[in-house]
N, C-alpha and C. Protein backbone atom coordinates (compact mmCIF):
# COMPACT_ATOMS: atom_id res chain seq x y z
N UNK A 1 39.42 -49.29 -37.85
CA UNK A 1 38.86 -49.74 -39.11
C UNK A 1 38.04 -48.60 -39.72
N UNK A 2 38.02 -48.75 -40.83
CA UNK A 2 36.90 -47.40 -41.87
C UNK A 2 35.79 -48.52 -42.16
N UNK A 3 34.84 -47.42 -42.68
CA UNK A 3 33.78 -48.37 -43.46
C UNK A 3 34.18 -49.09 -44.30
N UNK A 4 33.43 -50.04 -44.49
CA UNK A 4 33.58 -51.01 -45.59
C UNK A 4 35.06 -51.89 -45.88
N UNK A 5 35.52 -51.57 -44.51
CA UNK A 5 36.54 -52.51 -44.21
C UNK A 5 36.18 -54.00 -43.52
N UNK A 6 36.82 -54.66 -43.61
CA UNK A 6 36.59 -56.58 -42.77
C UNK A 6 37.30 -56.83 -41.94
N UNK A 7 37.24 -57.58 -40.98
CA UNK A 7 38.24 -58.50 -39.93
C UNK A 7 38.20 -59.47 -40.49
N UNK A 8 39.10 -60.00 -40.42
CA UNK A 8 39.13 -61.73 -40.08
C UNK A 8 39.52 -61.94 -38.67
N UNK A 9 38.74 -63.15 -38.32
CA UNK A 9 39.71 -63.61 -36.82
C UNK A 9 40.08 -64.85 -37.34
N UNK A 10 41.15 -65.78 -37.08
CA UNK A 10 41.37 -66.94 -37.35
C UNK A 10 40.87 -67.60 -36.60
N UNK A 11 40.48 -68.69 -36.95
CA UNK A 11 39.62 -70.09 -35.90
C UNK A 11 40.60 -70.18 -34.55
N UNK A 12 39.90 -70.38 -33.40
CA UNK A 12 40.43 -70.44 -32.23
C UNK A 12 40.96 -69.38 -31.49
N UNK A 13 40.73 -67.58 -31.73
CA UNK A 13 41.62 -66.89 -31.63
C UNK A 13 40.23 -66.37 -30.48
N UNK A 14 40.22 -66.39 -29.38
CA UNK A 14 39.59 -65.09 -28.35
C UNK A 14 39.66 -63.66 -28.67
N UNK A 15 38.22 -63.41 -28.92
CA UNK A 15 38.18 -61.66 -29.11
C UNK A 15 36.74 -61.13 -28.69
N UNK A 16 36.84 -60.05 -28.74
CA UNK A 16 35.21 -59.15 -28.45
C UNK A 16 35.22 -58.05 -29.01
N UNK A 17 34.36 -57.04 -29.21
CA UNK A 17 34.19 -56.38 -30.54
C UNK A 17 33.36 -54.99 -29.30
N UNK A 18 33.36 -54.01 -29.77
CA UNK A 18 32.73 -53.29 -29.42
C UNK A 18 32.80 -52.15 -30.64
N UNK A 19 31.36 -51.69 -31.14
CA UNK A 19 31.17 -50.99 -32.27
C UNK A 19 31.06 -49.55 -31.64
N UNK A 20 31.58 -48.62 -32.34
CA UNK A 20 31.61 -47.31 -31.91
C UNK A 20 29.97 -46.42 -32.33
N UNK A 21 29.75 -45.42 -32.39
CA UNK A 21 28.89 -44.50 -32.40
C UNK A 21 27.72 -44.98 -33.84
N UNK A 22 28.67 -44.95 -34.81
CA UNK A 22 27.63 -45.74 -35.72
C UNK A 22 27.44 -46.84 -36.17
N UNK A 23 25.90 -46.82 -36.43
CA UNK A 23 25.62 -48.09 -36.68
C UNK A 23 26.62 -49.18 -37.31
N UNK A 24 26.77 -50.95 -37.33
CA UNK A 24 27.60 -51.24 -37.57
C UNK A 24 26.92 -52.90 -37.55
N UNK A 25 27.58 -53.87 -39.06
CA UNK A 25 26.72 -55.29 -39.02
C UNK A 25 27.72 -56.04 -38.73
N UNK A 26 27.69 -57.64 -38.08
CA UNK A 26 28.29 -58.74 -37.71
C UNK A 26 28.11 -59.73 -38.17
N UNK A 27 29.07 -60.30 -38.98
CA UNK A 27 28.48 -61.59 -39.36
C UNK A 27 29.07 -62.72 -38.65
N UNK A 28 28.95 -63.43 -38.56
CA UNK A 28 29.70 -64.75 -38.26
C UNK A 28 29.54 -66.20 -38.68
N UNK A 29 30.40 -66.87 -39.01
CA UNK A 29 30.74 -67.64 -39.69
C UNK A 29 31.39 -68.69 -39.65
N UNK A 30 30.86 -70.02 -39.21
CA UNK A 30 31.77 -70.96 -38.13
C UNK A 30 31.75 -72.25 -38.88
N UNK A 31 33.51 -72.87 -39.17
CA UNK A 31 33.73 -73.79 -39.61
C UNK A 31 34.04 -74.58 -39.11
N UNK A 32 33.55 -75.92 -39.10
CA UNK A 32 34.03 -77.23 -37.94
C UNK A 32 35.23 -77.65 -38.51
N UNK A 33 36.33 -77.65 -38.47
CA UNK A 33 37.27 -78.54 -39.18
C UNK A 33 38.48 -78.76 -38.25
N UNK A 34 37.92 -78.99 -37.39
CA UNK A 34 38.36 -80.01 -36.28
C UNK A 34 38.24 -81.33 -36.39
N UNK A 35 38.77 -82.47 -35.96
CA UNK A 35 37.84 -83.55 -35.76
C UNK A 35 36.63 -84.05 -34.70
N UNK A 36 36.04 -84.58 -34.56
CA UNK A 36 34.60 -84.68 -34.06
C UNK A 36 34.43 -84.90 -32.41
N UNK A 37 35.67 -85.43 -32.43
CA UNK A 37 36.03 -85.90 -31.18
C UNK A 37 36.23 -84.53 -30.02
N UNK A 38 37.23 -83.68 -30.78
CA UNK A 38 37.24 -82.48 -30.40
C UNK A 38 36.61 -81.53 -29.92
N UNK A 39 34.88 -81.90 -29.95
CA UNK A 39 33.99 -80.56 -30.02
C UNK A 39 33.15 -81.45 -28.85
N UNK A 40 32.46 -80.35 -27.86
CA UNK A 40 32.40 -80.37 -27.04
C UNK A 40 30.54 -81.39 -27.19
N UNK A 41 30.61 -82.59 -26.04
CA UNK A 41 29.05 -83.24 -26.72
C UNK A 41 27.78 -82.48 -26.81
N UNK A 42 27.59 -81.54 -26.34
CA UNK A 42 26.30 -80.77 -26.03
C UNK A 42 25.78 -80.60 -27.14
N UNK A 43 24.13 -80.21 -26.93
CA UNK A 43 23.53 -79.57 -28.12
C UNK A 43 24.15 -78.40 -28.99
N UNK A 44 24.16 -78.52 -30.41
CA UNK A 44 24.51 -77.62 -31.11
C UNK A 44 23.84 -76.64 -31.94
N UNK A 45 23.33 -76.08 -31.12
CA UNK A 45 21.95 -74.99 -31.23
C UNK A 45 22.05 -74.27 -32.76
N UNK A 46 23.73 -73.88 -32.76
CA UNK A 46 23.83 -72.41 -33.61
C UNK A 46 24.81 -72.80 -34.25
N UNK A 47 25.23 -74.37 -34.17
CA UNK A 47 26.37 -74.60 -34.97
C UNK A 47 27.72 -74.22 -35.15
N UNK A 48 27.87 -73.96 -33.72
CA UNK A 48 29.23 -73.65 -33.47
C UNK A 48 29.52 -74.12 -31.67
N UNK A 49 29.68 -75.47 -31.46
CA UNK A 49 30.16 -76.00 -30.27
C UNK A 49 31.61 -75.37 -30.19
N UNK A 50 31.51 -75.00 -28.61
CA UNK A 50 33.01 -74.71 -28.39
C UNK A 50 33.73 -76.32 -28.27
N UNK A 51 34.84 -75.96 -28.25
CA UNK A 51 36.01 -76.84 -28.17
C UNK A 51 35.75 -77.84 -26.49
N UNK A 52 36.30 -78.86 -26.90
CA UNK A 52 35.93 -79.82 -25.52
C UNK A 52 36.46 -79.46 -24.36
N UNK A 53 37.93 -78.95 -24.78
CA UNK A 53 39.18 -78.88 -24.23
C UNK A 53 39.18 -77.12 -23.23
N UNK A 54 38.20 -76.61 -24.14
CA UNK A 54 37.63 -75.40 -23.58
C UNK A 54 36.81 -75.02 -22.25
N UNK A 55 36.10 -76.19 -22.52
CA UNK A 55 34.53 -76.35 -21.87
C UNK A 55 35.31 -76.75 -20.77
N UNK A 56 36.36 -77.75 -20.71
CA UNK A 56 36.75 -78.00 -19.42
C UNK A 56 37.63 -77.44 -19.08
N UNK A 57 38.71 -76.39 -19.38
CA UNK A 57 39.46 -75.44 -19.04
C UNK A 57 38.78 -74.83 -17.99
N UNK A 58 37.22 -73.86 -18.92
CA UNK A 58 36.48 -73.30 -18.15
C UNK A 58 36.11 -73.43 -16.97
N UNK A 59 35.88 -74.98 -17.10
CA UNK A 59 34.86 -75.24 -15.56
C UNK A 59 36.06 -75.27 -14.52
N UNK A 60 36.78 -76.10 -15.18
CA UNK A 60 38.07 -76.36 -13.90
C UNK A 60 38.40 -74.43 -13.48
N UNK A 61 38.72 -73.99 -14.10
CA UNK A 61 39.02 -72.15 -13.61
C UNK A 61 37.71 -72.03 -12.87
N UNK A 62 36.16 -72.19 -13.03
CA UNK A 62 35.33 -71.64 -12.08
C UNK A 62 35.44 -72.59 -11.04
N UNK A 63 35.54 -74.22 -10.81
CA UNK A 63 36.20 -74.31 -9.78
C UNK A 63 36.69 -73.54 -8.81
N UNK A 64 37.74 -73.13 -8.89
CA UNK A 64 39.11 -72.47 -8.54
C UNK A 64 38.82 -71.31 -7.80
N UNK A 65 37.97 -70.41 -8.86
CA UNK A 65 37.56 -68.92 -8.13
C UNK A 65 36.12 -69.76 -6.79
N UNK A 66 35.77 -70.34 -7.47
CA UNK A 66 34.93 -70.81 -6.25
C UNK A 66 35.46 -70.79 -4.68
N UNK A 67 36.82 -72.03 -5.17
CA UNK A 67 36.98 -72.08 -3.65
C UNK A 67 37.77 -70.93 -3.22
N UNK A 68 38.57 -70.28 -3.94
CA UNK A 68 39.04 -68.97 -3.38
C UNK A 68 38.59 -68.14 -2.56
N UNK A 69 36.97 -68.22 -3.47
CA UNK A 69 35.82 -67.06 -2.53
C UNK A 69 35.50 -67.61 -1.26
């Protein structure tokens, strides 16, 4: 990317960012338009609950490496 260029990520898409040598701003910007049911019950601190379906993906995988170890 050059300066004063943008990303988009589309909703739901996994990514991570790492900014090179100069300085560099982030915005982010999170739209619920899911239905309600969908989003995970916990507090929603920052207004962006992950996905329900996520939250338990997750745990079930740390499961897993658990008992492996």
């Amino acid at each position: 990317m050059k300066p004063g260029d943008m990303l988009f990520i589309p909703p739901m898409w996994l990514h991570a960012t790492k900014s090179g040598k100069e300085p560099s701003i982030s915005v982010n910007v999170f739209w619920r338009d899911q239905p309600e049911e969908s989003y995970d019950k916990g507090k929603d601190i920052y207004g962006n609950k992950d996905l329900a379906a996520y939250l338990s993906g997750r745990t079930k995988v740390q499961e897993i490496m658990n008992e492996l170890n």
